[in-house]
PDB file of N, CA and C in Angstrom:
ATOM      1  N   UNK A   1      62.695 -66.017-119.006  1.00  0.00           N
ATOM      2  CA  UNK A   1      61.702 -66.590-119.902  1.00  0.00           C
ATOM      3  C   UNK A   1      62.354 -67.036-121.205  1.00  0.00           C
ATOM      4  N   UNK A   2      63.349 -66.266-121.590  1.00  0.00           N
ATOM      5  CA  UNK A   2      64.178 -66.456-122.956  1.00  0.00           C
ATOM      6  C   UNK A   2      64.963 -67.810-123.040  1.00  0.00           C
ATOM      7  N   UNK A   3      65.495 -68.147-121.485  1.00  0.00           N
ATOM      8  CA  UNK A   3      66.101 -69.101-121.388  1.00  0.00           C
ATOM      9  C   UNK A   3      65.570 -70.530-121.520  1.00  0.00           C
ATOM     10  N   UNK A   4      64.164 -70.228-120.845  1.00  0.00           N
ATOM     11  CA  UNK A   4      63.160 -71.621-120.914  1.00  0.00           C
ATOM     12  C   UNK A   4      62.663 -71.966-122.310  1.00  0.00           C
ATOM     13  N   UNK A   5      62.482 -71.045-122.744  1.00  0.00           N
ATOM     14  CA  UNK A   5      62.194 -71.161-123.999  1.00  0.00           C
ATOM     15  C   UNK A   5      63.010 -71.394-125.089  1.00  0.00           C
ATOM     16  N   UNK A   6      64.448 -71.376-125.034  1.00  0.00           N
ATOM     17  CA  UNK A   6      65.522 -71.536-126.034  1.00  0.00           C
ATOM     18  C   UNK A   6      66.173 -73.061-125.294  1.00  0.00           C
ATOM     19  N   UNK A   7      65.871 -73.753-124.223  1.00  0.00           N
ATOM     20  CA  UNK A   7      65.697 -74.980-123.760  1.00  0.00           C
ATOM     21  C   UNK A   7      64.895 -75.411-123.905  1.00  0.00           C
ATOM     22  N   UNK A   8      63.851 -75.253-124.285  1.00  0.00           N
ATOM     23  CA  UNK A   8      62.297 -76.232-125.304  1.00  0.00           C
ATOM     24  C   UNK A   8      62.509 -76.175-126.267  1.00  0.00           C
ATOM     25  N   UNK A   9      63.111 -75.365-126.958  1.00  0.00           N
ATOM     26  CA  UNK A   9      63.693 -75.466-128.280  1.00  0.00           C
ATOM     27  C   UNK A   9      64.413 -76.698-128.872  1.00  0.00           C
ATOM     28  N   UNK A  10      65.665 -76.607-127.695  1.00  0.00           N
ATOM     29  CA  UNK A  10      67.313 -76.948-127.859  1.00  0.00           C
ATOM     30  C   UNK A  10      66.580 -78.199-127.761  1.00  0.00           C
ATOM     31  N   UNK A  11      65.720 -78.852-126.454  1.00  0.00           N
ATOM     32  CA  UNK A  11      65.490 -80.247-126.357  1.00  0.00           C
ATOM     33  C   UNK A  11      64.733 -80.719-127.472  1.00  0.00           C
ATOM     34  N   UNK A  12      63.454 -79.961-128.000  1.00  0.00           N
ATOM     35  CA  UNK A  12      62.775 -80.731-129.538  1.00  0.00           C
ATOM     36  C   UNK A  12      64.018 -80.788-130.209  1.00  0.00           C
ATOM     37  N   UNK A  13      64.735 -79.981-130.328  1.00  0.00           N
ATOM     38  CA  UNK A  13      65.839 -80.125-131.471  1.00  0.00           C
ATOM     39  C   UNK A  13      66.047 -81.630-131.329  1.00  0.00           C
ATOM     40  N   UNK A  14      66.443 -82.153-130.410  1.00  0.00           N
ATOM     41  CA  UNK A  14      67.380 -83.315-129.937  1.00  0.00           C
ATOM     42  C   UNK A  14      66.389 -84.440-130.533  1.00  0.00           C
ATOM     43  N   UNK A  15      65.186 -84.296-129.579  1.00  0.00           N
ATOM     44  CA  UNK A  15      64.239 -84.967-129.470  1.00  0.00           C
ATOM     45  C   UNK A  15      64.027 -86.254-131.149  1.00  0.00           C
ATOM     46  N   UNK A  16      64.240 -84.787-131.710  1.00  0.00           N
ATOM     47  CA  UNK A  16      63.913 -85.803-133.435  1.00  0.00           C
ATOM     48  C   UNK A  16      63.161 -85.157-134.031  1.00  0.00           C
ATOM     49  N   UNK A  17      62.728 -84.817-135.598  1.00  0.00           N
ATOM     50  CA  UNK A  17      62.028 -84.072-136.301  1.00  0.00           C
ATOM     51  C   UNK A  17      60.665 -83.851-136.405  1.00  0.00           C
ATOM     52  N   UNK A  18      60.701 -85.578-135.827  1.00  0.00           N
ATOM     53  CA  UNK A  18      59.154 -85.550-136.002  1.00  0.00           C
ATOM     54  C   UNK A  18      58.217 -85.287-134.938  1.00  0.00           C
ATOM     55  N   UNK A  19      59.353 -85.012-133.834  1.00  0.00           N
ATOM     56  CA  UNK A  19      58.487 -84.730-132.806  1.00  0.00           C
ATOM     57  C   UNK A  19      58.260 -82.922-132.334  1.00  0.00           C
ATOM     58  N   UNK A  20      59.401 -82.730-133.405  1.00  0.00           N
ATOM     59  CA  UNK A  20      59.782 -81.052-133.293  1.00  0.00           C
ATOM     60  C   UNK A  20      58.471 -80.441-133.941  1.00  0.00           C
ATOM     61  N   UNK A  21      58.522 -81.298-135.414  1.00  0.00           N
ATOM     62  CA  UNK A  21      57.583 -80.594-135.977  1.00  0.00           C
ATOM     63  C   UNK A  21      55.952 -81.128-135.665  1.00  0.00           C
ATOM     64  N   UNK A  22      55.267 -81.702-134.837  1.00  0.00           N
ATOM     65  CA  UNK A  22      54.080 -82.058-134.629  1.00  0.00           C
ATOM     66  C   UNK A  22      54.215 -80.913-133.551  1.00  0.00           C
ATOM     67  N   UNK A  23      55.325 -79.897-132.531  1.00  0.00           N
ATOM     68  CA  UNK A  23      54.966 -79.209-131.532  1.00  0.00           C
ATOM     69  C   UNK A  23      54.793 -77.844-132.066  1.00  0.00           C
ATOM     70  N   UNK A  24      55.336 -77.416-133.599  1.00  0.00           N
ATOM     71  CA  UNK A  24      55.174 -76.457-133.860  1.00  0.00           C
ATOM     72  C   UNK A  24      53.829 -75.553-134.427  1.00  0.00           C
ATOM     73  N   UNK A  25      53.339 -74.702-133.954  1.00  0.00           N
ATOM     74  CA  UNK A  25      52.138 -73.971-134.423  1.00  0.00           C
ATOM     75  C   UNK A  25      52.226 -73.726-136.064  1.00  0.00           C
ATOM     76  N   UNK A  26      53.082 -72.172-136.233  1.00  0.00           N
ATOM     77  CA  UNK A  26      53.317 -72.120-137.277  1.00  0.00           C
ATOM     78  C   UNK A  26      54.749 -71.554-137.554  1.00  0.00           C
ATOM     79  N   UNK A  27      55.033 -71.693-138.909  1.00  0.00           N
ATOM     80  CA  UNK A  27      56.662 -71.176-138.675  1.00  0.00           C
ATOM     81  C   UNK A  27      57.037 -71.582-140.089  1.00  0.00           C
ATOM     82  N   UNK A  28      58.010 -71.611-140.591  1.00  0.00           N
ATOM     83  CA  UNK A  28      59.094 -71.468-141.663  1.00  0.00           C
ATOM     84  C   UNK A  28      60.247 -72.871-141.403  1.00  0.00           C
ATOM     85  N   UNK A  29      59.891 -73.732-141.967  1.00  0.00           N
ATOM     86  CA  UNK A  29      60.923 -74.911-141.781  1.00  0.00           C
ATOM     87  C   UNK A  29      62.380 -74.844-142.245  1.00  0.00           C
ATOM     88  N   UNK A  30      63.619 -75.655-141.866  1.00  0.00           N
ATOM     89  CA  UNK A  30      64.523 -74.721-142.166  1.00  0.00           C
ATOM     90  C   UNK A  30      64.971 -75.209-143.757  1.00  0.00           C
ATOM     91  N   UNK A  31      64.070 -75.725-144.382  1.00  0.00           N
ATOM     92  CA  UNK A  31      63.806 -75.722-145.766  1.00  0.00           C
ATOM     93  C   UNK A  31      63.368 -74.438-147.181  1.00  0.00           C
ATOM     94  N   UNK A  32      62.402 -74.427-145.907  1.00  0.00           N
ATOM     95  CA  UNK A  32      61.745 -72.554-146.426  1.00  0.00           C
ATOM     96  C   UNK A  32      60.442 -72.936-146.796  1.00  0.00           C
ATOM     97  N   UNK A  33      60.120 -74.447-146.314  1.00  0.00           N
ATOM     98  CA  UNK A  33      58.527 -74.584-146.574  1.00  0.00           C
ATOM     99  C   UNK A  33      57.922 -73.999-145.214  1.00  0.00           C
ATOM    100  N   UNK A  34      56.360 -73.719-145.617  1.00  0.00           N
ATOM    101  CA  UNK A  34      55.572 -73.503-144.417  1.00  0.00           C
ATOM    102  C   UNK A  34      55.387 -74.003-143.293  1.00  0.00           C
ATOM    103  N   UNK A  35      54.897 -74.237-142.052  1.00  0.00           N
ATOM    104  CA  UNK A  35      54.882 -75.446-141.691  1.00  0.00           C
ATOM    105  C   UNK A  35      53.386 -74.657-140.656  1.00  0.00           C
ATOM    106  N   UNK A  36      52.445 -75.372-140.689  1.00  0.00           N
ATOM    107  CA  UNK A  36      50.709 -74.542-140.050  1.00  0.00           C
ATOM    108  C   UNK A  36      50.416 -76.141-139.469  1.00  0.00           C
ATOM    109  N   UNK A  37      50.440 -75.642-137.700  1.00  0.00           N
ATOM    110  CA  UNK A  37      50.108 -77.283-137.039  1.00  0.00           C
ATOM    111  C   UNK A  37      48.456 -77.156-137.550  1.00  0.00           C
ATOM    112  N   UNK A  38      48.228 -78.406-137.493  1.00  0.00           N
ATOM    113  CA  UNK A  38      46.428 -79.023-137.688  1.00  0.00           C
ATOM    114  C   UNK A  38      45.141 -77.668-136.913  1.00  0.00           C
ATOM    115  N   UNK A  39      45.932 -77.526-135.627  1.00  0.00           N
ATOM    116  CA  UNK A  39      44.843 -76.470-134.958  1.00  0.00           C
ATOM    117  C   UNK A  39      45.105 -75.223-135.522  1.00  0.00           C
ATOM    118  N   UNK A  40      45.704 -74.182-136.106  1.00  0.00           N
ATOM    119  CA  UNK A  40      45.909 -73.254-136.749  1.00  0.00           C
ATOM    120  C   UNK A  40      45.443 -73.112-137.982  1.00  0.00           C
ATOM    121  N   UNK A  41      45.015 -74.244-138.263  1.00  0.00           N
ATOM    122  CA  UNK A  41      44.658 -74.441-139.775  1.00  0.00           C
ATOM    123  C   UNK A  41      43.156 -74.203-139.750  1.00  0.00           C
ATOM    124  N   UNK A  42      42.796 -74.369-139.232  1.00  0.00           N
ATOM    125  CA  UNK A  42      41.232 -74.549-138.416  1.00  0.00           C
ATOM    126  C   UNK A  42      41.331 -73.028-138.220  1.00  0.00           C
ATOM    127  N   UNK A  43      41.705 -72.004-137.333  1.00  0.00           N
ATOM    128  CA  UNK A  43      41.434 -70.880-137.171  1.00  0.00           C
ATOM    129  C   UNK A  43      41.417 -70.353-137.976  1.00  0.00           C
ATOM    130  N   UNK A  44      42.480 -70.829-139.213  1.00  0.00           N
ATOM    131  CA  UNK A  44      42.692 -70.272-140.922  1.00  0.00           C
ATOM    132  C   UNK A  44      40.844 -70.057-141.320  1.00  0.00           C
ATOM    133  N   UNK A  45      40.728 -71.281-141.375  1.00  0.00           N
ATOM    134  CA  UNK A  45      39.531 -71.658-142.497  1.00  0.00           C
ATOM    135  C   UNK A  45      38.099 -71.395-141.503  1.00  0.00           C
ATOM    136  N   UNK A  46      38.421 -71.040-140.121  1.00  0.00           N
ATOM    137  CA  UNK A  46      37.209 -70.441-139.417  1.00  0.00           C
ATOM    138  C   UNK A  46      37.146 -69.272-140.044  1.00  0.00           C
ATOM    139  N   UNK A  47      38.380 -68.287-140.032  1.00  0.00           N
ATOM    140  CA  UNK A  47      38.596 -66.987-140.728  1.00  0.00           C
ATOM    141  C   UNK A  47      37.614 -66.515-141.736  1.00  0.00           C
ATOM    142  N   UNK A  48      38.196 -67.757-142.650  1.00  0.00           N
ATOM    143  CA  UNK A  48      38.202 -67.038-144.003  1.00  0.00           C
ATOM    144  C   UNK A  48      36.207 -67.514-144.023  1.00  0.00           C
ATOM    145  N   UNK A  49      35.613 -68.360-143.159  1.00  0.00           N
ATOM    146  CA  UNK A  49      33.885 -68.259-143.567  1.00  0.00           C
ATOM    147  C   UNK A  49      33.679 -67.441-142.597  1.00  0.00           C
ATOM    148  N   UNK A  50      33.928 -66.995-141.390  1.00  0.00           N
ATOM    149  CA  UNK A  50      33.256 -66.343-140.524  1.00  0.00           C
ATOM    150  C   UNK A  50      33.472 -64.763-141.083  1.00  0.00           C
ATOM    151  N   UNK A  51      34.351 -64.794-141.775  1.00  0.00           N
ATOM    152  CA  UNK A  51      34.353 -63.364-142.675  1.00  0.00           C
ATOM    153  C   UNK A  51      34.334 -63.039-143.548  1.00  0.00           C
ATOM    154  N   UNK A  52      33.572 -64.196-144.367  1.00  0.00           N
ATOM    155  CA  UNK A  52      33.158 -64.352-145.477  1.00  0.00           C
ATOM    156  C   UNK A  52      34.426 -64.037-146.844  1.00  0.00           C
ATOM    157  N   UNK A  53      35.447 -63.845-146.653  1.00  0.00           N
ATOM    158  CA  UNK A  53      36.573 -63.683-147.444  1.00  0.00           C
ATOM    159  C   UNK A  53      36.190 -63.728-149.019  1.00  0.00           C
ATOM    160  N   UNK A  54      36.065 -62.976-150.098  1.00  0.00           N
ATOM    161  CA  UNK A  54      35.789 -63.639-151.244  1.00  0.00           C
ATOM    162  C   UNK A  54      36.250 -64.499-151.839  1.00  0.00           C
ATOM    163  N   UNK A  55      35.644 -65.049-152.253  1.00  0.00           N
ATOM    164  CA  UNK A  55      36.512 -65.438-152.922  1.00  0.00           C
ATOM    165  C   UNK A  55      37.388 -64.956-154.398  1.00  0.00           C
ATOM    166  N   UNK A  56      38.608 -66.202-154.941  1.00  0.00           N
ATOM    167  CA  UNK A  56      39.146 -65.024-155.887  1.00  0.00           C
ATOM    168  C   UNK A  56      38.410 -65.855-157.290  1.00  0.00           C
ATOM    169  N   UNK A  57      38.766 -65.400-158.324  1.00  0.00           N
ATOM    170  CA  UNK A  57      38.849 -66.258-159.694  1.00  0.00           C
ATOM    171  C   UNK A  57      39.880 -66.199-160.624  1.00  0.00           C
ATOM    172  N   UNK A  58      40.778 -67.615-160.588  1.00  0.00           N
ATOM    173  CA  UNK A  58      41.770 -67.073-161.111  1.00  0.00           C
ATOM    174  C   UNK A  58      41.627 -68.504-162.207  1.00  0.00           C
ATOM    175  N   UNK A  59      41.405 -67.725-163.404  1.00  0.00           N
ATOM    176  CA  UNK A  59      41.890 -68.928-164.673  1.00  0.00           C
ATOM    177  C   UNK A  59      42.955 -70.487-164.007  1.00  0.00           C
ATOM    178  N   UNK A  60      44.183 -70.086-164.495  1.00  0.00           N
ATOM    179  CA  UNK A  60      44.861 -70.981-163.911  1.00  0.00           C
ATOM    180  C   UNK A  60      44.762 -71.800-162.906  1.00  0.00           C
ATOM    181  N   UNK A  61      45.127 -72.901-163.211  1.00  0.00           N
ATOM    182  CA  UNK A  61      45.472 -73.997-161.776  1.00  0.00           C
ATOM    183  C   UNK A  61      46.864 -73.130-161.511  1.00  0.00           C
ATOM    184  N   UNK A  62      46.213 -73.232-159.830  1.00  0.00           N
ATOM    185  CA  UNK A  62      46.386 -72.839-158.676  1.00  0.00           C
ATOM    186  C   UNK A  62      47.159 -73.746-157.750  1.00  0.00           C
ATOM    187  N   UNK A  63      48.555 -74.155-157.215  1.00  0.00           N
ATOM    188  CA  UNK A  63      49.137 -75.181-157.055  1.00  0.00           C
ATOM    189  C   UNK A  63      50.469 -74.397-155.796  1.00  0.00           C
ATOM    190  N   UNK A  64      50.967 -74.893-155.041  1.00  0.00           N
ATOM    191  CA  UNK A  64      52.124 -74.561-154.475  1.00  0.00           C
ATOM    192  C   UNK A  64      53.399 -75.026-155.606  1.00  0.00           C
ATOM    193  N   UNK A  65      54.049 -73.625-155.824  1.00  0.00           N
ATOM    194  CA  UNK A  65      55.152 -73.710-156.896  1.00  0.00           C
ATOM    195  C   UNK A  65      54.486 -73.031-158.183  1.00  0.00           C
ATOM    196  N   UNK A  66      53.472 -72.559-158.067  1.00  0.00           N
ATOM    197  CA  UNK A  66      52.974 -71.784-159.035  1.00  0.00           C
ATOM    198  C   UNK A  66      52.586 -70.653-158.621  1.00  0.00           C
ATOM    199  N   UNK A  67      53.015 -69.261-160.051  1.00  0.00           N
ATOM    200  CA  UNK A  67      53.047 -68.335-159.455  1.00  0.00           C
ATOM    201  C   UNK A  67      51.644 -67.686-159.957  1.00  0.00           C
ATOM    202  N   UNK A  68      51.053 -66.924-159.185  1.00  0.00           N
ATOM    203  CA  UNK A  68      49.901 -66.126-159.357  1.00  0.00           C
ATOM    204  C   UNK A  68      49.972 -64.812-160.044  1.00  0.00           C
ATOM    205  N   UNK A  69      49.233 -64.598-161.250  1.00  0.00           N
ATOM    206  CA  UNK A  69      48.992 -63.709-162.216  1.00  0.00           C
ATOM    207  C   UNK A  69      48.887 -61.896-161.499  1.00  0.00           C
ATOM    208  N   UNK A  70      49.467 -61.616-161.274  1.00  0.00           N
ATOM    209  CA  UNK A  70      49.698 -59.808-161.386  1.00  0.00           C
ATOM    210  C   UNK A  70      48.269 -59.202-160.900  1.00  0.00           C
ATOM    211  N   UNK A  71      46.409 -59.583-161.840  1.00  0.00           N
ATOM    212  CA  UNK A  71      46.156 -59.003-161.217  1.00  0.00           C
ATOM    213  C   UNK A  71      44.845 -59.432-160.340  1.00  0.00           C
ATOM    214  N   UNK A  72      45.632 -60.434-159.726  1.00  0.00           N
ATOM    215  CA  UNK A  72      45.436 -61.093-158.711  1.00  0.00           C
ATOM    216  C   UNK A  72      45.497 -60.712-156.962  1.00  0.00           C
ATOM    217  N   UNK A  73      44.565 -60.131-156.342  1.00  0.00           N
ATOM    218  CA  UNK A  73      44.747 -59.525-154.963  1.00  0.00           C
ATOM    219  C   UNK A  73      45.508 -60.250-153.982  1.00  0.00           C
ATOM    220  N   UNK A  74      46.496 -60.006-153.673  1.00  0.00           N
ATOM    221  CA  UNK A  74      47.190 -60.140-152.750  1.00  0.00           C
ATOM    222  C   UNK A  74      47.012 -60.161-151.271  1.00  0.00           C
ATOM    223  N   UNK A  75      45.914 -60.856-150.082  1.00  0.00           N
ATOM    224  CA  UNK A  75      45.605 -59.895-149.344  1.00  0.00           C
ATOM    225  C   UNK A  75      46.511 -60.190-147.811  1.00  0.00           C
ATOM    226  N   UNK A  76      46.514 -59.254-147.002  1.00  0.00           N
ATOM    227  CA  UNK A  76      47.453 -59.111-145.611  1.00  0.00           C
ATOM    228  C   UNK A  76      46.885 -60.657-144.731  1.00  0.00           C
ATOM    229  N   UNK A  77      47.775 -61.374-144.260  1.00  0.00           N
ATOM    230  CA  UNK A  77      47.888 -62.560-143.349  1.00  0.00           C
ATOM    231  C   UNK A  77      47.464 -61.445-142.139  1.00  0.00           C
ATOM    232  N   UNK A  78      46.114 -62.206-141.686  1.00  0.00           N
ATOM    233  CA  UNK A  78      45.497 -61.538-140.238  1.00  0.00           C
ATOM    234  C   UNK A  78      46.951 -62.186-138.994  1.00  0.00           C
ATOM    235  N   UNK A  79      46.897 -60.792-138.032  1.00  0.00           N
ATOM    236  CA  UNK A  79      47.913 -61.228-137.121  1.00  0.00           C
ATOM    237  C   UNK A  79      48.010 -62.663-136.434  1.00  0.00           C
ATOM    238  N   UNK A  80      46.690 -62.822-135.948  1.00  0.00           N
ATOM    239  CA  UNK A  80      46.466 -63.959-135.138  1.00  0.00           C
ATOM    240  C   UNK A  80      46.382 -65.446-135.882  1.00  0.00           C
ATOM    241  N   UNK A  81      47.301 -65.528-137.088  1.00  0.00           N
ATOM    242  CA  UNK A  81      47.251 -66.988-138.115  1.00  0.00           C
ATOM    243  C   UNK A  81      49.201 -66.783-137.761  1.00  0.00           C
ATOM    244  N   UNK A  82      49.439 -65.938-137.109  1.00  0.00           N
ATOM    245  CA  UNK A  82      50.757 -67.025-136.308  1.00  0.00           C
ATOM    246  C   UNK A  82      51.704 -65.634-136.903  1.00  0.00           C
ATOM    247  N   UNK A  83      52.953 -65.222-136.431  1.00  0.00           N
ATOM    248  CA  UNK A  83      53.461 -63.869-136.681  1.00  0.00           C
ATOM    249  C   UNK A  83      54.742 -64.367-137.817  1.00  0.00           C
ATOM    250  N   UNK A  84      55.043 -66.163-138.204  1.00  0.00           N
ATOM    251  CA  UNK A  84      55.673 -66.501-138.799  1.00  0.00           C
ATOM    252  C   UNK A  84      55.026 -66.221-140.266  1.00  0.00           C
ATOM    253  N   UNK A  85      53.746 -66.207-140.328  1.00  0.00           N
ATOM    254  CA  UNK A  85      52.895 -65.673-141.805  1.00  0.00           C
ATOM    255  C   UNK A  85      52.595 -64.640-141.876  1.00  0.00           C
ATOM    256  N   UNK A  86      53.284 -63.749-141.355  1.00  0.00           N
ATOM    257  CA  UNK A  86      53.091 -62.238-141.774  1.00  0.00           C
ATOM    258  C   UNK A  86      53.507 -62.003-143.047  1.00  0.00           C
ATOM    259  N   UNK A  87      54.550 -62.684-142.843  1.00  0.00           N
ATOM    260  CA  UNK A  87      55.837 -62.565-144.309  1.00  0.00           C
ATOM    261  C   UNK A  87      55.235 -62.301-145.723  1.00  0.00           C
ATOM    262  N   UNK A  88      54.035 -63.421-145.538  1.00  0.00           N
ATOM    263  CA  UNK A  88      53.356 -63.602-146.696  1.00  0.00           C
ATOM    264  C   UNK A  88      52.311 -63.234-146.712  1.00  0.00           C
ATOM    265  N   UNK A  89      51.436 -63.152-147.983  1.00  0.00           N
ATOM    266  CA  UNK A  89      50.185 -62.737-148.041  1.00  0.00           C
ATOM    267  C   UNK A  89      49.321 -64.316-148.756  1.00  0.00           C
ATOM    268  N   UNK A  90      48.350 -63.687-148.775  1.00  0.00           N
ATOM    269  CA  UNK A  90      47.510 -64.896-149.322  1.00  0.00           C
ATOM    270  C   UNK A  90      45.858 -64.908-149.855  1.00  0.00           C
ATOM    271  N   UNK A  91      45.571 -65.891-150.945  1.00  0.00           N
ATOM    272  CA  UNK A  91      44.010 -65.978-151.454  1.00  0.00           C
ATOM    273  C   UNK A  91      43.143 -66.764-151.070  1.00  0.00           C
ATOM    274  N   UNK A  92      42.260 -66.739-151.129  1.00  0.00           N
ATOM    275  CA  UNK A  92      41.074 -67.877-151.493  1.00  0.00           C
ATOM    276  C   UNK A  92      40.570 -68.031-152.706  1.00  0.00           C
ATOM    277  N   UNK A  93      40.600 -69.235-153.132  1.00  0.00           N
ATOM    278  CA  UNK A  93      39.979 -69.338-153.957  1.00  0.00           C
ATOM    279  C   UNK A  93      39.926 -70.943-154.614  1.00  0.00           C
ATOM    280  N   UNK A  94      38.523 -71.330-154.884  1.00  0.00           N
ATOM    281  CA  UNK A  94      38.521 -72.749-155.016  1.00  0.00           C
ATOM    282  C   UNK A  94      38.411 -73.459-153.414  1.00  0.00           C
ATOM    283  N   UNK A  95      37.549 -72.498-152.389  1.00  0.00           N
ATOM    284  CA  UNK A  95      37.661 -73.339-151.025  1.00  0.00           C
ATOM    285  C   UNK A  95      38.828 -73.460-150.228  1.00  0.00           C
ATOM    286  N   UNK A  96      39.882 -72.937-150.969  1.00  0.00           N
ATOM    287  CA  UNK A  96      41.367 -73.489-150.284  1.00  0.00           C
ATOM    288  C   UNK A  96      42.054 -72.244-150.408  1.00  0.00           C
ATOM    289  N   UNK A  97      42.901 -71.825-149.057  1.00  0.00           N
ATOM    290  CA  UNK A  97      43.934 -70.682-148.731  1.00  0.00           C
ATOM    291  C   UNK A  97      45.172 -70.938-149.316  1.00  0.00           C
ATOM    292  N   UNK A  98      45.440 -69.899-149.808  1.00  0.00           N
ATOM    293  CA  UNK A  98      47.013 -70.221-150.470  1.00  0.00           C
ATOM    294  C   UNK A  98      47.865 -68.967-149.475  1.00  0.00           C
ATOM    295  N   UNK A  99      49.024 -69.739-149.248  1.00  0.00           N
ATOM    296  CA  UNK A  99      49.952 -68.412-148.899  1.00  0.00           C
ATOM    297  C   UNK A  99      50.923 -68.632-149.981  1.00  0.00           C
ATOM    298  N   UNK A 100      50.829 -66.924-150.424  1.00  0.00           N
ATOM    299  CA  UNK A 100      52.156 -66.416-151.525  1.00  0.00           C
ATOM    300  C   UNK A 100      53.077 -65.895-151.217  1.00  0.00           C
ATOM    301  N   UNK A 101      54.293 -65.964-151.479  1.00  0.00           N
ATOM    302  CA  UNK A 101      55.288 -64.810-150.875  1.00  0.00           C
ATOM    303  C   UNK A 101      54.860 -63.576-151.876  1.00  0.00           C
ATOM    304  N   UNK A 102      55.248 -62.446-151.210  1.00  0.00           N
ATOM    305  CA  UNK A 102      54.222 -61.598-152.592  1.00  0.00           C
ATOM    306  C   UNK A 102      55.423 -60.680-153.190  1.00  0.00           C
ATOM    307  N   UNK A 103      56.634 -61.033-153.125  1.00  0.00           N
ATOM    308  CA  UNK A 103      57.835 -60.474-154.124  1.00  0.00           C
ATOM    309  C   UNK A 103      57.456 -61.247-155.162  1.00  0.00           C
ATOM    310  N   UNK A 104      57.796 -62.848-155.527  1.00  0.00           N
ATOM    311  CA  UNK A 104      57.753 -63.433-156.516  1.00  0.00           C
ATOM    312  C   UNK A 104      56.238 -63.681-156.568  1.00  0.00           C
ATOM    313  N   UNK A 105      55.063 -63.728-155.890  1.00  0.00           N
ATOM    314  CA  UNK A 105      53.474 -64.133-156.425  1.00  0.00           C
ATOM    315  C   UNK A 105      53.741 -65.486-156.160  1.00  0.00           C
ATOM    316  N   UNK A 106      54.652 -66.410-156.196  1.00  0.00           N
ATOM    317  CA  UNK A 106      54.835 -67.846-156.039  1.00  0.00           C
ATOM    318  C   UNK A 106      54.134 -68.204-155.104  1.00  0.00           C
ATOM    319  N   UNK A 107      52.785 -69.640-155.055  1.00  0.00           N
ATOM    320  CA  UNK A 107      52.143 -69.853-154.158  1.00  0.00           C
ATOM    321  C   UNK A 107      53.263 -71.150-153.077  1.00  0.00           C
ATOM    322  N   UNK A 108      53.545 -70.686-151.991  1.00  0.00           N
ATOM    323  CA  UNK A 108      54.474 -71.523-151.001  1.00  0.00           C
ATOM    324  C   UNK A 108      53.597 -72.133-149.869  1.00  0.00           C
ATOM    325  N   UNK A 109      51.961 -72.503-150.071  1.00  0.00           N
ATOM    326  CA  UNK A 109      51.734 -73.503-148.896  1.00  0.00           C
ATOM    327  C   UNK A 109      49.839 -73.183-149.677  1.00  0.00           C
ATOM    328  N   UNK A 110      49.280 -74.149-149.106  1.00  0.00           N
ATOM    329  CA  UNK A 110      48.165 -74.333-149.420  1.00  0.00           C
ATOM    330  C   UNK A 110      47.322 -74.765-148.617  1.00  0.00           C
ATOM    331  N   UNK A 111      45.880 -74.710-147.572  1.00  0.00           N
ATOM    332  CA  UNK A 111      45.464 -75.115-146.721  1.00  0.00           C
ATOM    333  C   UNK A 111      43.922 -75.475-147.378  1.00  0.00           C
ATOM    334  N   UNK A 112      43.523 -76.845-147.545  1.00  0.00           N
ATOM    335  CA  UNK A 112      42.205 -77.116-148.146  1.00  0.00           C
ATOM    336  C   UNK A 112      40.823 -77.811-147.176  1.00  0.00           C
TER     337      UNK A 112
END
């Protein structure tokens, strides 16, 4: 199974970027940006109304590359939003999911 799968790999590799990255769910680009395909994004934001998530309130604009204020809740990436976003945690607030890395609070992806 390891093998088939590290040959779907090897061939998107080849294939070209843009076709690598339209096959990927979710994952870590080898940039260090996020990368959440279109349908994952959707399970995101089913999430966060079907469980009513609070929202947060945070003074500041709220932006990827900006870091979030201390006492600001941090909360756990549910398993099933892809095992590449565990890493991070993340808010709501303003309608839109942010994932933070939560060493630095820095917001690294945004889903609206």
């Amino acid at each position: 199974m390891k093998r088939i799968l590290l040959a779907g790999v090897a061939a998107l590799a080849l294939t070209g970027p843009v076709f690598a990255q339209a096959t990927v769910t979710t994952g870590v680009a080898p940039s260090g940006t996020v990368v959440v395909a279109p349908e994952q994004r959707t399970v995101i934001k089913r999430y966060v109304v079907e469980r009513k998530v609070r929202p947060v309130t945070i003074k500041e604009r709220v932006a990827v590359g900006a870091t979030l204020p201390a006492d600001v809740e941090l909360l756990a990436v549910p398993g099933d939003w892809g095992p590449e976003l565990g890493r991070y945690r993340y808010v709501y607030h303003d309608d839109n999911v942010y994932f933070v890395e939560p060493s630095s609070r820095r917001v690294v992806y945004m889903i609206d």
